[in-house]
Structures are given as C-alpha cells and as structure tokens.
N, C-alpha and C. Protein backbone atom coordinates (compact mmCIF):
# COMPACT_ATOMS: atom_id res chain seq x y z
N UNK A 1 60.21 59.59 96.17
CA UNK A 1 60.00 58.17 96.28
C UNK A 1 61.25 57.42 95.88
N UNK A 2 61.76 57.92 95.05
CA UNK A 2 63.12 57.12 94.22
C UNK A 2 64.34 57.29 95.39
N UNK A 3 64.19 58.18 96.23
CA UNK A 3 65.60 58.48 97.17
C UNK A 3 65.48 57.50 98.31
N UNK A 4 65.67 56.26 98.08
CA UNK A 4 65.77 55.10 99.31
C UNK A 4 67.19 54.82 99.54
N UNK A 5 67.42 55.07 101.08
CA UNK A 5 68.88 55.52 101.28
C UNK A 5 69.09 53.68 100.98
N UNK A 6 70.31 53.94 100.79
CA UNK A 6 71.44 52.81 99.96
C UNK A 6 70.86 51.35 101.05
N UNK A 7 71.05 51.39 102.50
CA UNK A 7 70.92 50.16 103.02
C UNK A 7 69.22 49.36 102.94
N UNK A 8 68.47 50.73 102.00
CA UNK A 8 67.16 49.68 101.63
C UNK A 8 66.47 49.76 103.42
N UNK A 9 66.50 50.48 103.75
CA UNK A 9 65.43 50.42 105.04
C UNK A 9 64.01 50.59 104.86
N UNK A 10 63.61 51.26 103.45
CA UNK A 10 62.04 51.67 103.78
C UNK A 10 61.40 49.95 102.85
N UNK A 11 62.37 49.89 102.14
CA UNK A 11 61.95 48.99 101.46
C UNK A 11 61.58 47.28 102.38
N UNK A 12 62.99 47.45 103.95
CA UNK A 12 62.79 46.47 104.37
C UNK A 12 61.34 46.34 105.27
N UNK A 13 61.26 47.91 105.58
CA UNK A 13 60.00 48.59 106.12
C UNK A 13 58.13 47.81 105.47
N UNK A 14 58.22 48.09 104.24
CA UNK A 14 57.32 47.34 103.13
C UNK A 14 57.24 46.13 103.36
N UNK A 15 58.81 45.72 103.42
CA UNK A 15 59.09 43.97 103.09
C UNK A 15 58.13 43.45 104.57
N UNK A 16 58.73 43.84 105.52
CA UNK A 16 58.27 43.53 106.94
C UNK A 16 56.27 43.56 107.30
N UNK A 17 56.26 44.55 106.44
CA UNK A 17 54.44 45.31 106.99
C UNK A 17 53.93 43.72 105.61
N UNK A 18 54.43 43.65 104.62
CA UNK A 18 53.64 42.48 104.12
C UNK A 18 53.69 41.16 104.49
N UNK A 19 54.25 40.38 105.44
CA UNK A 19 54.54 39.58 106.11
C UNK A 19 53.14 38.86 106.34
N UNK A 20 53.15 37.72 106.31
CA UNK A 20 51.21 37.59 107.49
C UNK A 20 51.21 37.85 108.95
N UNK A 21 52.12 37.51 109.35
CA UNK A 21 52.33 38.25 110.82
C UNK A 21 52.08 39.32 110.84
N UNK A 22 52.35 40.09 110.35
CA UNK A 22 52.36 41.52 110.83
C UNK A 22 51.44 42.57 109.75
N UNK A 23 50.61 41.85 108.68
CA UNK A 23 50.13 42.31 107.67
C UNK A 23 48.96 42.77 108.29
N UNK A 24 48.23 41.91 109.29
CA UNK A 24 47.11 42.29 109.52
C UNK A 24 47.12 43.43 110.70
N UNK A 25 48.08 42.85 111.72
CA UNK A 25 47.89 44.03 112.91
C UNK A 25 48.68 45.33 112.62
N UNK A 26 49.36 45.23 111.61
CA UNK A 26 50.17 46.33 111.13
C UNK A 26 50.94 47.09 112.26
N UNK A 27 51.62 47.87 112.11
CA UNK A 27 53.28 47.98 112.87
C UNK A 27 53.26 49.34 113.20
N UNK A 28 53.85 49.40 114.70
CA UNK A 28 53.45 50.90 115.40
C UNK A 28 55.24 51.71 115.01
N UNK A 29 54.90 52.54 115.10
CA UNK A 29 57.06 53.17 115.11
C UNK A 29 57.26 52.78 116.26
N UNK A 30 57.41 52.64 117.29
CA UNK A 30 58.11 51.40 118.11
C UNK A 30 58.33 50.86 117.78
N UNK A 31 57.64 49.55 116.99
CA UNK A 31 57.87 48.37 116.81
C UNK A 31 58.66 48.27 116.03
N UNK A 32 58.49 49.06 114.79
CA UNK A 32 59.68 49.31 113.33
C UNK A 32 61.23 50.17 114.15
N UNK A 33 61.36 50.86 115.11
CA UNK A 33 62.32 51.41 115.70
C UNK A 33 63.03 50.42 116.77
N UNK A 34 62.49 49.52 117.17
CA UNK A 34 63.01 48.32 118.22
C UNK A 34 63.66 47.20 116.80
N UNK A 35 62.82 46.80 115.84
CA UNK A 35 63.48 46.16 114.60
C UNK A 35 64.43 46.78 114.08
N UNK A 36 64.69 47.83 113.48
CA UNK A 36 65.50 48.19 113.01
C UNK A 36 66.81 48.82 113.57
N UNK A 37 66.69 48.90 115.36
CA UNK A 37 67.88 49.20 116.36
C UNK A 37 67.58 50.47 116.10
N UNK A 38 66.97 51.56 115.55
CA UNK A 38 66.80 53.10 115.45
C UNK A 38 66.30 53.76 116.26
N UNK A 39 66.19 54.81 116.29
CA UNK A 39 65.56 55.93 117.75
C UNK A 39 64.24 55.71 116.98
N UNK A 40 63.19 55.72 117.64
CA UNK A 40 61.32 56.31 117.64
C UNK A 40 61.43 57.35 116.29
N UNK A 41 62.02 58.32 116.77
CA UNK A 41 62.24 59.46 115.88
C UNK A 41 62.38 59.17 114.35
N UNK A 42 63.64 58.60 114.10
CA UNK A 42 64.05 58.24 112.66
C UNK A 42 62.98 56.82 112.09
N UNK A 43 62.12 56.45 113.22
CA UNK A 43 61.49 55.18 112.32
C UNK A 43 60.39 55.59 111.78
N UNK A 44 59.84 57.04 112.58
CA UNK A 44 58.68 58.02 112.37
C UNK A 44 59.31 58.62 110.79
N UNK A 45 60.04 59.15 110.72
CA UNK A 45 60.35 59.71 109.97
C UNK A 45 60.40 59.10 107.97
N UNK A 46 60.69 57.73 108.49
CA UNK A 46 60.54 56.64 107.26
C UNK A 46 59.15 56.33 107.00
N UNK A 47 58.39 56.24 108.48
CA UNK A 47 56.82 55.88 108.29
C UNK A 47 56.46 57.20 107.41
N UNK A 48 56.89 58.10 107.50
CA UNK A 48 55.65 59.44 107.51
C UNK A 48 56.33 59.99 106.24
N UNK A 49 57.40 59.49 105.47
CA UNK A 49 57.46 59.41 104.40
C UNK A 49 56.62 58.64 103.13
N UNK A 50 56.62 57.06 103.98
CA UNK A 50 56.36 56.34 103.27
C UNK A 50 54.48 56.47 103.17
N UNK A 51 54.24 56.96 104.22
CA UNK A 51 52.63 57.56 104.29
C UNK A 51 52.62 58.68 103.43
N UNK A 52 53.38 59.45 103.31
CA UNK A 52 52.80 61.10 102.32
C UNK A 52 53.36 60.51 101.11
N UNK A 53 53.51 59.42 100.84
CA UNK A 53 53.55 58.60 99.38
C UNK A 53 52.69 57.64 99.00
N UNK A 54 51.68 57.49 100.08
CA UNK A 54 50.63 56.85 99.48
C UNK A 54 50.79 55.18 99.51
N UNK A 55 51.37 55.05 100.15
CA UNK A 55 52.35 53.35 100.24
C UNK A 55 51.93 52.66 101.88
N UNK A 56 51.88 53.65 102.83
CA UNK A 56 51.40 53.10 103.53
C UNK A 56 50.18 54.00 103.96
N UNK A 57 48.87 53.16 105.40
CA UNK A 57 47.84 54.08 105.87
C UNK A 57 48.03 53.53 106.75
N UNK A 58 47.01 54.36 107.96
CA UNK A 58 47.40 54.68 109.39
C UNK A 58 45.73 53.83 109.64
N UNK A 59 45.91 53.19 110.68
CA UNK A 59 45.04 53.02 111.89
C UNK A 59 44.91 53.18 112.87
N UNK A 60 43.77 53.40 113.41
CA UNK A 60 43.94 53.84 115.01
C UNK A 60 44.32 55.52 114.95
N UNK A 61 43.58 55.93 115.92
CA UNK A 61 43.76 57.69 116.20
C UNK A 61 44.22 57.91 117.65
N UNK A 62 44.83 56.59 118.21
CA UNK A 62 45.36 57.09 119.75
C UNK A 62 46.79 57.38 119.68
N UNK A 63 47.65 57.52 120.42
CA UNK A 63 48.81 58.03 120.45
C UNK A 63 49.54 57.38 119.67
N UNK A 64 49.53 55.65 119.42
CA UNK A 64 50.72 55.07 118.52
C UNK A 64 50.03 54.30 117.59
N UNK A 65 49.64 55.30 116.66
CA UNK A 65 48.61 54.31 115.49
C UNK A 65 49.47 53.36 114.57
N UNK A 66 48.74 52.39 114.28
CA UNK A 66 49.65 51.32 113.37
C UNK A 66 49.78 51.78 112.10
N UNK A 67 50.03 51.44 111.37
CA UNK A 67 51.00 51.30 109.57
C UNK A 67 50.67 50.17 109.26
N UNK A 68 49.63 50.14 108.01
CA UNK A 68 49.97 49.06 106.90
C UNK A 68 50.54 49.75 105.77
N UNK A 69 50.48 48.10 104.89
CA UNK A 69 50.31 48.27 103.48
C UNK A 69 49.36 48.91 102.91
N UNK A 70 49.24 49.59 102.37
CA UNK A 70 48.67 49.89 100.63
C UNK A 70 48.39 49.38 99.67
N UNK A 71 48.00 48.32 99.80
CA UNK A 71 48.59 47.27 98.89
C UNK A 71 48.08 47.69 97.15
N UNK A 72 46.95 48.61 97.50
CA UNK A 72 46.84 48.84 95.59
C UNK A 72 47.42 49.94 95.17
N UNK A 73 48.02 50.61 96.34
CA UNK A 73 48.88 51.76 96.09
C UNK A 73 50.40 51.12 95.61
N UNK A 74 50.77 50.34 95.92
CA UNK A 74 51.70 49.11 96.08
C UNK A 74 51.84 48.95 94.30
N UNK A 75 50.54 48.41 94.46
CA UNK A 75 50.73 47.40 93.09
C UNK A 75 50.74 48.37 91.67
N UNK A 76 50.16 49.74 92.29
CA UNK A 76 50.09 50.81 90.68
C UNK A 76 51.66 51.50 91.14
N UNK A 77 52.56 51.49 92.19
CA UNK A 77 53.82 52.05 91.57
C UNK A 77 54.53 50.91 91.02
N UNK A 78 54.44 49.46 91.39
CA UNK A 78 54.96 48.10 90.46
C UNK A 78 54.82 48.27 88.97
N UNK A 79 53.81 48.70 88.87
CA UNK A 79 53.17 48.65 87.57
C UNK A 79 53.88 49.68 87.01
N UNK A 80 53.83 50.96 87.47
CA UNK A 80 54.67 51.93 86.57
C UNK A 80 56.14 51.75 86.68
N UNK A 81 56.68 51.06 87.07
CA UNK A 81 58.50 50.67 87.25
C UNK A 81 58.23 49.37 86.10
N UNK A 82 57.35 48.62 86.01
CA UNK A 82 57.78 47.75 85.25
C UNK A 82 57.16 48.04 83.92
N UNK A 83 56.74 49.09 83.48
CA UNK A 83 56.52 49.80 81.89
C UNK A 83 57.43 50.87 81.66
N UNK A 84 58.63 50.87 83.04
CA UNK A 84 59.51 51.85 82.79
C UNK A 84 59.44 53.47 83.33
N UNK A 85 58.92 53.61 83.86
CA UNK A 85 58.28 54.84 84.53
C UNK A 85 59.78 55.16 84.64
C-alpha cells in the first residue's frame, strides 16, 4: 500500500473516484486509462491493486465493471496514518 509510484497516480485515481461526478457511477479502466493518457493495461493494473487493498469495489459482472470508493475502507487507513501507523 505504501509503494505509490512518485507521480501520485493511484492517489489521483482515489482523488478522481471521490468526485460527485463520478462517485456515484464509478469509473471503468477505460475511463481511468483515457484520463490518465495510459494503455487499458497499466490502468487495470492500478485498479486491481487498489482493489486487493480493500480501497476500492467492483460493480457490475459484465466485461468492464466499474470501481468505486470504499469509503470506510478509506476512512480506517486515514485513521491509522494519522495515529501514526
């Protein structure tokens, strides 16, 4: 979880999925791979990190399921960074 490469992408990843725009319909890897100028591949690869960390969940079971927030998954790693974890 701590290895967020230097230019802050997963974080802008987070920043983006909490938005109100986009909070509710939540964000396909296309959509995060067309934002961020990246191949499909590498935006999958940030999602499906940031999913086997419990930070984001999946909707939809057809071919390009969306990504939200977590949001109470969210708020208990806040919580342990700001008691110092």
């Amino acid at each position: 979880m701590l290895r967020t490469p230097a230019d802050g992408t997963r974080l802008r990843i987070l920043a983006w999925l909490g938005e109100p725009d986009t909070a509710g319909r939540g964000l396909t890897a296309g959509d995060v791979a067309a934002c961020l100028g990246v191949p499909r591949t590498a935006a999958l690869a940030h999602l499906r990190l940031l999913t086997s960390l419990g930070l984001l969940r999946l909707t939809g079971q057809d071919e390009d399921p969306r990504y939200h927030r977590d949001e109470i998954r969210l708020a208990e790693v806040t919580q342990l960074f700001e008691k110092g974890w």
